[in-house]
N, C-alpha and C. Protein backbone atom coordinates (compact mmCIF):
# COMPACT_ATOMS: atom_id res chain seq x y z
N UNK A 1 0.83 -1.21 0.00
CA UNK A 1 0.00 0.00 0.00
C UNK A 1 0.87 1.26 0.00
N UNK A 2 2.03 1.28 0.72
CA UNK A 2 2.62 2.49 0.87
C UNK A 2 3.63 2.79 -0.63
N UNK A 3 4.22 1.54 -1.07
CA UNK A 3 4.83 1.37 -2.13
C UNK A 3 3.99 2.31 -3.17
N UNK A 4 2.57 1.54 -3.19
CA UNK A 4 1.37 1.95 -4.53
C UNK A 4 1.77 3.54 -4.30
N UNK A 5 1.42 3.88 -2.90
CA UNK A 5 1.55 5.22 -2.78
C UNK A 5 2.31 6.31 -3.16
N UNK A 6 3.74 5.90 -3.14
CA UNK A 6 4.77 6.21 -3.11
C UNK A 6 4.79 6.49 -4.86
N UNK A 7 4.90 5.72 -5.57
CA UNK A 7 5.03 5.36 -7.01
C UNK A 7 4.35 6.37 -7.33
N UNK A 8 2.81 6.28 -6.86
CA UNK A 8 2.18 7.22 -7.46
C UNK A 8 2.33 8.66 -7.70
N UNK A 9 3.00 8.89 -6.18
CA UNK A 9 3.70 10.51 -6.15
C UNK A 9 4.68 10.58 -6.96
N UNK A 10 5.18 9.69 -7.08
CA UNK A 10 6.25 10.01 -8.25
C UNK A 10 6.03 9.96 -9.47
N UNK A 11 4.92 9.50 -10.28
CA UNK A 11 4.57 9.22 -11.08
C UNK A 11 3.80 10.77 -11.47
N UNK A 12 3.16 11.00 -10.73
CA UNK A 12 2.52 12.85 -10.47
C UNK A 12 3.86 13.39 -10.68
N UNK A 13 4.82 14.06 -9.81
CA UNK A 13 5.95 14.52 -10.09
C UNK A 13 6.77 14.20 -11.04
N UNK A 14 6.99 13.47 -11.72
CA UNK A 14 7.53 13.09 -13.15
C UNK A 14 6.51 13.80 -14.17
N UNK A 15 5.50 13.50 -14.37
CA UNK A 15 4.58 14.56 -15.18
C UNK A 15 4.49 16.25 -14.72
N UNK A 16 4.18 16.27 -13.84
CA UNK A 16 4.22 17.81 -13.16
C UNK A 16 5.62 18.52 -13.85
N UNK A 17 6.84 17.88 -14.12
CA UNK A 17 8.49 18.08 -14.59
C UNK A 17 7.84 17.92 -15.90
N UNK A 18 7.13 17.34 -16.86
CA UNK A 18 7.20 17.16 -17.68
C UNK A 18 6.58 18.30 -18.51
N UNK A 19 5.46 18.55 -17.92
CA UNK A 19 4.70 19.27 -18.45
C UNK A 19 5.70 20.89 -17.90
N UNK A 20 6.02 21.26 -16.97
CA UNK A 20 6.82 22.15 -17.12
C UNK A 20 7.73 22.48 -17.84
N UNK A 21 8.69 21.31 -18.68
CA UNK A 21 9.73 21.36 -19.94
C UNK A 21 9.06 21.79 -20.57
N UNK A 22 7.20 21.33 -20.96
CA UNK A 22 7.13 21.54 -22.25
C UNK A 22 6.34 23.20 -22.19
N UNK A 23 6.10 23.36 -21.49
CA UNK A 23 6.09 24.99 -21.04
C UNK A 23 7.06 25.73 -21.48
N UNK A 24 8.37 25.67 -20.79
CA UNK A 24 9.70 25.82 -21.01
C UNK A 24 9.97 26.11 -22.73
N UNK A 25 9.52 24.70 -23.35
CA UNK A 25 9.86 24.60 -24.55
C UNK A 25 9.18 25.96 -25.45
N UNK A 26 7.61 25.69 -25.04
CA UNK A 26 6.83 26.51 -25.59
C UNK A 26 6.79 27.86 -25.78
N UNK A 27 7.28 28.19 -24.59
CA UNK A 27 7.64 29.84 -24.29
C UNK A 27 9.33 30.06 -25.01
N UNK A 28 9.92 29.24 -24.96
CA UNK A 28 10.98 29.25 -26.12
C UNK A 28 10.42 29.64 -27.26
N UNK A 29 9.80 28.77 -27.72
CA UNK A 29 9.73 28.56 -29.56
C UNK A 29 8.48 30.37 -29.71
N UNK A 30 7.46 30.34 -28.47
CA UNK A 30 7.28 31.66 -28.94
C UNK A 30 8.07 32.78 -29.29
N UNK A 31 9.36 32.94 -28.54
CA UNK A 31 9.67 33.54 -28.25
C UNK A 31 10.81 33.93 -29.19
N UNK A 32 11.22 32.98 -30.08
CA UNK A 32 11.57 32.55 -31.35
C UNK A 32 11.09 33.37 -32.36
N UNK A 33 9.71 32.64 -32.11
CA UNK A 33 8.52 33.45 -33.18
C UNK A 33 8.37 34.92 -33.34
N UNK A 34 8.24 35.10 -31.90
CA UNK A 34 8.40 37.24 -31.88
C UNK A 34 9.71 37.59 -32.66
N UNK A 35 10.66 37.06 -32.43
CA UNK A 35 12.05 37.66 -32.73
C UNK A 35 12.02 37.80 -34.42
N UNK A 36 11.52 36.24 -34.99
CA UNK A 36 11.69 35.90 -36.51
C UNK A 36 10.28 37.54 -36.68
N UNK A 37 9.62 37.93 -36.12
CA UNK A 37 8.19 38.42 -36.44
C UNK A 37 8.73 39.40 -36.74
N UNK A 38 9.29 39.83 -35.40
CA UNK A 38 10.03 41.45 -35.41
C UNK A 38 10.72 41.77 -36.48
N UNK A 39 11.77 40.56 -37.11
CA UNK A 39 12.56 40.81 -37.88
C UNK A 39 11.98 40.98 -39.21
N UNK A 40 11.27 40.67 -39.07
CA UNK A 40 10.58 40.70 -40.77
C UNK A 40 9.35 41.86 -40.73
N UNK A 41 9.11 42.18 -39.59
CA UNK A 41 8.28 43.86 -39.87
C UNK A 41 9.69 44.45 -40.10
N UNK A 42 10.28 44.54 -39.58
CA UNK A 42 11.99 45.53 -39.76
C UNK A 42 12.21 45.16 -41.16
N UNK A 43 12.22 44.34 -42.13
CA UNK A 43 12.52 43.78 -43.25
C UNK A 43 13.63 42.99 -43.60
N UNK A 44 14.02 42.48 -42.38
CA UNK A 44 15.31 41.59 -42.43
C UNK A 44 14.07 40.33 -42.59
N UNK A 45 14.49 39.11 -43.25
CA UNK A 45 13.69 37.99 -43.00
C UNK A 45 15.25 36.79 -42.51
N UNK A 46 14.96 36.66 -41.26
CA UNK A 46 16.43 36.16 -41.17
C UNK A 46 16.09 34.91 -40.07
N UNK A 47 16.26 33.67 -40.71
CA UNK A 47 16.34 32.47 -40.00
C UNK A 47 17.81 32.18 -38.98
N UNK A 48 17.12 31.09 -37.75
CA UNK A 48 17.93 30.96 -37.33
C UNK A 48 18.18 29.31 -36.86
């Protein structure tokens, strides 16, 4: 019973981490996006 228990919190906390990377990720790649956006109202179109 305590085992089940145990697992389970960790099993929550392994997702809870997970889903925060992909937060992480997300607010990256926006943030990506503004920069490529900006650059191309300015008229540079410039990959990176």
């Amino acid at each position: 019973m305590f085992r089940e228990k145990g697992t389970k919190m960790a099993k929550s906390q392994t997702a809870g981490k997970r889903a925060a990377g992909v937060r992480k990720a997300q607010d990256k790649v926006t943030a990506e996006l503004g920069k490529t956006k900006a650059a191309a109202e300015n008229g540079e179109s410039r990959t990176s």
